[in-house]
C-alpha atoms as a PDB file:
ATOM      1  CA  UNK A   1       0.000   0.000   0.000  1.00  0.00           C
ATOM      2  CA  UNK A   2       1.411   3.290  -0.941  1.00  0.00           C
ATOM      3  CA  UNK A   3       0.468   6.231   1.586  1.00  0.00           C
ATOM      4  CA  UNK A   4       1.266   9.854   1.351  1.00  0.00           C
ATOM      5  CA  UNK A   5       0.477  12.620   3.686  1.00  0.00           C
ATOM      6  CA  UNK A   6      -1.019  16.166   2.907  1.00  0.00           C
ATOM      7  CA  UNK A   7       0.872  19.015   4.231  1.00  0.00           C
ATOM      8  CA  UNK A   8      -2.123  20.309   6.851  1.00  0.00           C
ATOM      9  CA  UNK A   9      -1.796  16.198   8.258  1.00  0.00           C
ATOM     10  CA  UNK A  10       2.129  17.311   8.467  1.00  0.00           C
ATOM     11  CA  UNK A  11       1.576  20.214  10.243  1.00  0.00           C
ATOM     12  CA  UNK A  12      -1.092  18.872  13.184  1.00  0.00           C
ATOM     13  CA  UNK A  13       1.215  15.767  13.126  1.00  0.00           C
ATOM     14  CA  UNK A  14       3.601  17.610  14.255  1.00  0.00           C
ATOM     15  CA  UNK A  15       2.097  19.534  16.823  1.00  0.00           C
ATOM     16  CA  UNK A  16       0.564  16.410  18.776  1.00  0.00           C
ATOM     17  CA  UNK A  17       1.792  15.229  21.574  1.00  0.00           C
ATOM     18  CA  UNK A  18       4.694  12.969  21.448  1.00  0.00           C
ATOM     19  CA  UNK A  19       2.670   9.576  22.962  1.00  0.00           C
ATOM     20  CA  UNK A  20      -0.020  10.758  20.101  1.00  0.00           C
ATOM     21  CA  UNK A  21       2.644  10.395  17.536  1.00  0.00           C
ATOM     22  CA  UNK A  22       3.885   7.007  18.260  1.00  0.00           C
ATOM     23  CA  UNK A  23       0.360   5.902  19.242  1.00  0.00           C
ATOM     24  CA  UNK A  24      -0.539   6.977  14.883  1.00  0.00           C
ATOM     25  CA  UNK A  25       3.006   5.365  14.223  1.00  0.00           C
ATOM     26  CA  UNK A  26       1.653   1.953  15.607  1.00  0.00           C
ATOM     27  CA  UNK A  27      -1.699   2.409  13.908  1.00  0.00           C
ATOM     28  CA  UNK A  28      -0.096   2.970  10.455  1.00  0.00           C
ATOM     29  CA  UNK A  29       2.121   0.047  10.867  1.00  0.00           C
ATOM     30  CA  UNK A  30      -1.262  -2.106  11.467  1.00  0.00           C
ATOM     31  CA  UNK A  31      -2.884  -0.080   8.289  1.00  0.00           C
ATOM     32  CA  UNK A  32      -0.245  -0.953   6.041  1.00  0.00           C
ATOM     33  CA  UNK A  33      -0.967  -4.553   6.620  1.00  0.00           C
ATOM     34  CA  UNK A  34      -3.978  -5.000   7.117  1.00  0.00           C
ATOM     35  CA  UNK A  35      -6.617  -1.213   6.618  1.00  0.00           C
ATOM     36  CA  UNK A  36      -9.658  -2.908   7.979  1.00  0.00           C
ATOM     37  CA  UNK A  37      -7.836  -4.774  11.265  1.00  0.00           C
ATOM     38  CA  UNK A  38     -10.910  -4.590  13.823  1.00  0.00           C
ATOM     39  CA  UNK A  39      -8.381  -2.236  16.445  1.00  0.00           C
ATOM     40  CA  UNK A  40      -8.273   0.565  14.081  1.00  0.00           C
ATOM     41  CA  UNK A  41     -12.183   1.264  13.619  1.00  0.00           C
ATOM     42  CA  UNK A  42     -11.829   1.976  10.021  1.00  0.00           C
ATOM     43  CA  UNK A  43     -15.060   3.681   8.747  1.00  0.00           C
ATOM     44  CA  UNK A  44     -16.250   5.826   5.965  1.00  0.00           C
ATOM     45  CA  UNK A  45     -17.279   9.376   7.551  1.00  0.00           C
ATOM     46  CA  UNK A  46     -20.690  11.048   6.544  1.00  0.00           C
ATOM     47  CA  UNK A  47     -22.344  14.691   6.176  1.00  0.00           C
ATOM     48  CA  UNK A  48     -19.440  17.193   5.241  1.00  0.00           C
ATOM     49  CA  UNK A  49     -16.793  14.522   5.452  1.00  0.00           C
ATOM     50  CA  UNK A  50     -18.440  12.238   3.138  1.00  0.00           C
ATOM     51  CA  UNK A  51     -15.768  10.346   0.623  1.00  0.00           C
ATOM     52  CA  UNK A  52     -13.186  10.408   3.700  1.00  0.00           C
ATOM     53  CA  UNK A  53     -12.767   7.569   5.873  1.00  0.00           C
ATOM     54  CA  UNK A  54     -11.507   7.216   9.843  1.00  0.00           C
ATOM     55  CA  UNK A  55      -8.983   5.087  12.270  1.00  0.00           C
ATOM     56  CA  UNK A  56      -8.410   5.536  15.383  1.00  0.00           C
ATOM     57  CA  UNK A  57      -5.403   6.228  16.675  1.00  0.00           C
ATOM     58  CA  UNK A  58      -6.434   6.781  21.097  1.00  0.00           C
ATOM     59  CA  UNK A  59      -9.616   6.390  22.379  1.00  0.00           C
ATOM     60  CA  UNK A  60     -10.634  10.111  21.487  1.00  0.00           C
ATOM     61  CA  UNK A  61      -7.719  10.849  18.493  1.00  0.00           C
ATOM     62  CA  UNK A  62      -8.671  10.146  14.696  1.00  0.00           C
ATOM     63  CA  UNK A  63      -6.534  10.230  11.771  1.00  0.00           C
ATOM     64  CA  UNK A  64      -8.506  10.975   8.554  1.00  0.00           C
ATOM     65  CA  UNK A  65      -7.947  10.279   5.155  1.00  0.00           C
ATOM     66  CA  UNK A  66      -8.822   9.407   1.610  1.00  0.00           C
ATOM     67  CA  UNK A  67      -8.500   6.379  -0.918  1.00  0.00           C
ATOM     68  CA  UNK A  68      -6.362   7.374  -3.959  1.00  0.00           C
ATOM     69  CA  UNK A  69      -6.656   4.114  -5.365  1.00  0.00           C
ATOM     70  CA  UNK A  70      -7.530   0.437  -4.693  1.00  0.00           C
ATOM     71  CA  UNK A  71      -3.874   0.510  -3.059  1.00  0.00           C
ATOM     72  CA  UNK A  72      -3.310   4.497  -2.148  1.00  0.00           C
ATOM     73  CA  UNK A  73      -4.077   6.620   0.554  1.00  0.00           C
ATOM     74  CA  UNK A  74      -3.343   9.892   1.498  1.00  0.00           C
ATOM     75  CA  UNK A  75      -3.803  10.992   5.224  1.00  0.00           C
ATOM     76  CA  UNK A  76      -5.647  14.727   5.299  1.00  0.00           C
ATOM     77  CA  UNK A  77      -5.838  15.350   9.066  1.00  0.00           C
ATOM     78  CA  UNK A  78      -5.309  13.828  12.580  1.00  0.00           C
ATOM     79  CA  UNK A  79      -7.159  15.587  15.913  1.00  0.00           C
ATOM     80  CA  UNK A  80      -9.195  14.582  18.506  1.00  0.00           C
ATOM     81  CA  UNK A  81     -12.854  13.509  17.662  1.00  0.00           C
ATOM     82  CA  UNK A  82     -14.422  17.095  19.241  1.00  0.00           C
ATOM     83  CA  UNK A  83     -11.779  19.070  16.973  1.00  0.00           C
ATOM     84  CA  UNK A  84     -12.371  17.076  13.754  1.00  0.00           C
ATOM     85  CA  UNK A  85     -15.880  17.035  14.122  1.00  0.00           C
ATOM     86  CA  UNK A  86     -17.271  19.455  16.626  1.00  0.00           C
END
């Protein structure tokens, strides 16, 4: 799987928390292999968000992002649930 990140997921990854980084590090390892593994709580997001999709990455931290192709992804965003959909 080939996975790319847009420059505003760059910029919040960067100003997470260090434990919120390596928590997304762990979940993208698991993505790689396997995108629908039940821990990750892949889902397709609705109303203004509709075409995206969702992991988790914590208990209240998502990672967003978008399905180039049958085998590419691109990451768009990673916040905590309120912030990315409040």
């Amino acid at each position: 799987m080939r996975i790319e990140f847009h420059r505003w997921f760059k910029k919040r990854y960067k100003k997470a928390p260090i434990n919120i980084r390596r928590q997304f590090n762990e979940r993208l390892f698991i993505f790689e292999k396997s995108p629908f593994y039940p821990l990750l709580n892949n889902h397709p997001l609705t109303g203004n968000r509709k075409g995206q999709w969702s992991i988790n990455v914590t208990g209240d931290w998502r990672a967003i992002y978008i399905w180039r192709d049958e085998d590419a992804v691109i990451f768009l965003d990673i916040n905590t649930h309120s912030n990315l959909y409040g």
